[in-house]
C-alpha atoms as a PDB file:
ATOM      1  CA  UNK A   1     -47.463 -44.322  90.008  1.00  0.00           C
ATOM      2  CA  UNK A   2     -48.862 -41.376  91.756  1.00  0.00           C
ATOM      3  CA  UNK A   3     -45.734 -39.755  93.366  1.00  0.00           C
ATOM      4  CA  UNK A   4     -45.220 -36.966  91.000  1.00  0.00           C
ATOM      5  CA  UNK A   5     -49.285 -35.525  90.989  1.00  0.00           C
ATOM      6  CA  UNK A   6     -50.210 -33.323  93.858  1.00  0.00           C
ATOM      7  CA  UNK A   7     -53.199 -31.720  94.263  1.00  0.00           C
ATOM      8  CA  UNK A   8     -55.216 -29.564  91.725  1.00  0.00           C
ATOM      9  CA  UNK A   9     -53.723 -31.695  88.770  1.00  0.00           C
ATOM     10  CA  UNK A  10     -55.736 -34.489  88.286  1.00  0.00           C
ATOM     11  CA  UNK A  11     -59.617 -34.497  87.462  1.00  0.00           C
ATOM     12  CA  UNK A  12     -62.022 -35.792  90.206  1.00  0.00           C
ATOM     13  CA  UNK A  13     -61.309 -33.856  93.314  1.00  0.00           C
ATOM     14  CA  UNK A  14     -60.460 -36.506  95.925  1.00  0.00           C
ATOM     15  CA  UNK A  15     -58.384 -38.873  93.324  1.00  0.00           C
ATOM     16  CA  UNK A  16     -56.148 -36.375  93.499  1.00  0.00           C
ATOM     17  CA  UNK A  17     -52.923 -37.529  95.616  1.00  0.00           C
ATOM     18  CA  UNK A  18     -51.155 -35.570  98.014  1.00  0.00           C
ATOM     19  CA  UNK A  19     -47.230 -34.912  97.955  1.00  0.00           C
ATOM     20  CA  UNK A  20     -45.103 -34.619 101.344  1.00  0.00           C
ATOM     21  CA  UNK A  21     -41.797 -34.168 101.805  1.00  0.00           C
ATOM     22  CA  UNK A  22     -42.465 -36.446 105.135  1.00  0.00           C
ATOM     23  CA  UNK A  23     -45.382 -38.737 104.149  1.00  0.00           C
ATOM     24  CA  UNK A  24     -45.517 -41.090 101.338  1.00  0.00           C
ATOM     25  CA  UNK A  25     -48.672 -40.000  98.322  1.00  0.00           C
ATOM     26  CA  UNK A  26     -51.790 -40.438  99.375  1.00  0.00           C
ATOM     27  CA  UNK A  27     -55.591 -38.531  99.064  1.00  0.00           C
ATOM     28  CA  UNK A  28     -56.081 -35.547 100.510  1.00  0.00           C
ATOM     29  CA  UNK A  29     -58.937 -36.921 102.401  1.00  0.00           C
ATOM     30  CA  UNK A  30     -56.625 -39.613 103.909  1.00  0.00           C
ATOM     31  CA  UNK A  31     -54.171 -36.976 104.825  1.00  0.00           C
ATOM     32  CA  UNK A  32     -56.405 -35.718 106.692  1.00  0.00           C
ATOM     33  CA  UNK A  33     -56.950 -38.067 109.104  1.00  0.00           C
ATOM     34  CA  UNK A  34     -53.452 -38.677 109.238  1.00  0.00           C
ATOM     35  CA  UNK A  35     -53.257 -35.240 110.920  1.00  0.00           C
ATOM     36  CA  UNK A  36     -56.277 -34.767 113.119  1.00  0.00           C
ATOM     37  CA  UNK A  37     -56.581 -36.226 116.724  1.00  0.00           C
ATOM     38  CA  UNK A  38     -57.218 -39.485 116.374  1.00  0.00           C
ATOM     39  CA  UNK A  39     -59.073 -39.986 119.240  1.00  0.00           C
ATOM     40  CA  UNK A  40     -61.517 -36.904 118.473  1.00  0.00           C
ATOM     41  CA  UNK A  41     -62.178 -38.010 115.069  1.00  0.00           C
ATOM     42  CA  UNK A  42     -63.145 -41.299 117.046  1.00  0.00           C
ATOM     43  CA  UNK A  43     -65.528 -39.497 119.718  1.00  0.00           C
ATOM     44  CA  UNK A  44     -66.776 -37.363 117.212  1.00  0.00           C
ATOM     45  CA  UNK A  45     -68.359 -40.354 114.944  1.00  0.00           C
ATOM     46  CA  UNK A  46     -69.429 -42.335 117.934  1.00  0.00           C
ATOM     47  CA  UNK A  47     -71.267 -39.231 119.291  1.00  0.00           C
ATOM     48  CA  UNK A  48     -72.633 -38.795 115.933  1.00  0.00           C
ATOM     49  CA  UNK A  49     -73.489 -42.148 115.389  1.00  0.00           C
ATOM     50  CA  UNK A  50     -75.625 -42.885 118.551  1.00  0.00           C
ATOM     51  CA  UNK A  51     -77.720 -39.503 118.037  1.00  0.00           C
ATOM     52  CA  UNK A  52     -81.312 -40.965 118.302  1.00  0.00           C
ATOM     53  CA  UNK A  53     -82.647 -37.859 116.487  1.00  0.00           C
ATOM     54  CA  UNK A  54     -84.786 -38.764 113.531  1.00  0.00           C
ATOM     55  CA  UNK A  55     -83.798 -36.526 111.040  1.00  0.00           C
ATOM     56  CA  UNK A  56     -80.162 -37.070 111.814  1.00  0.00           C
ATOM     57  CA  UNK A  57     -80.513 -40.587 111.437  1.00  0.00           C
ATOM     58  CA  UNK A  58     -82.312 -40.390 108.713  1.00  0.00           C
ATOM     59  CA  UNK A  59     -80.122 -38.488 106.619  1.00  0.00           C
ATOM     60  CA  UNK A  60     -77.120 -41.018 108.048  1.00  0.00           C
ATOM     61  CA  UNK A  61     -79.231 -43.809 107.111  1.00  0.00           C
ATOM     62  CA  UNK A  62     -79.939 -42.032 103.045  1.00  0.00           C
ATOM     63  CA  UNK A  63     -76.036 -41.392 102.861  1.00  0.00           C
ATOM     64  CA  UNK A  64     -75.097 -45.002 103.659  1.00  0.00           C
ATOM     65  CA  UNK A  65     -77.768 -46.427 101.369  1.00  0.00           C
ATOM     66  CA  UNK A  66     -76.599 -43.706  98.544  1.00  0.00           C
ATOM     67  CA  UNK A  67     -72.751 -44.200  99.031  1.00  0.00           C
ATOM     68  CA  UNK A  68     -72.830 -48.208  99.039  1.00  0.00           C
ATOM     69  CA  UNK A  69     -75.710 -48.868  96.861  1.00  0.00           C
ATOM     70  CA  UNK A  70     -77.637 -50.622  99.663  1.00  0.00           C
ATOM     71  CA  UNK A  71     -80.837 -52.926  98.391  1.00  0.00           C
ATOM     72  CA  UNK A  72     -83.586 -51.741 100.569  1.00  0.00           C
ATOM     73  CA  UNK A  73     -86.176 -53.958  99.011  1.00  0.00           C
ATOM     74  CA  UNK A  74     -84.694 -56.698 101.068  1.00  0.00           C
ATOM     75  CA  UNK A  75     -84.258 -54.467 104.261  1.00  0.00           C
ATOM     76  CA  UNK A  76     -88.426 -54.090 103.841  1.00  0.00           C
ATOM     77  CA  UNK A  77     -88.803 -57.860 103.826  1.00  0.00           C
ATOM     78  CA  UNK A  78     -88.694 -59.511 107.106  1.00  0.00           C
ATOM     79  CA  UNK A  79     -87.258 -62.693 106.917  1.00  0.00           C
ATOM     80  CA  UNK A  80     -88.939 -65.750 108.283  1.00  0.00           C
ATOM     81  CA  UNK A  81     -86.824 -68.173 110.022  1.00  0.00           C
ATOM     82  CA  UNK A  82     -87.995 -71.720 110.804  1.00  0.00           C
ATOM     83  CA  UNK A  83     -88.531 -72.234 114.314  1.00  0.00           C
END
């Protein structure tokens, strides 16, 4: 479906697919983890993710929320369970 397209042809940035001689299509942002280090990408996001400063966790928190359309009004809600 994709195998002829590379990138720069198709509309919408990362819908674009990459061509390799060596790797099957795929996005150029999934491309790109198929050639960085692995295990840096890895230390880099857990480092990032346990940083307890508040406006770097709040910005995490606002992309997550953004990105996956997260319902906050139930997040504000604490839930009582029967004891």
């Amino acid at each position: 479906m994709h195998a002829g397209i590379t990138i720069g042809e198709r509309q919408g940035g990362l819908d674009a697919v990459a061509t390799s001689p060596i790797l099957p299509p795929m996005k150029p942002n999934v491309l790109l983890q198929y050639i960085l280090p692995h295990r840096f990408l890895s230390r880099i996001v857990y480092w990032a993710t346990r940083w307890e400063w508040a406006p770097w966790k709040n910005f995490l928190i606002g992309q997550i929320v953004q990105r996956y359309d997260v319902d906050m009004t139930q997040a504000a809600q604490p839930v009582m369970y029967p004891r």
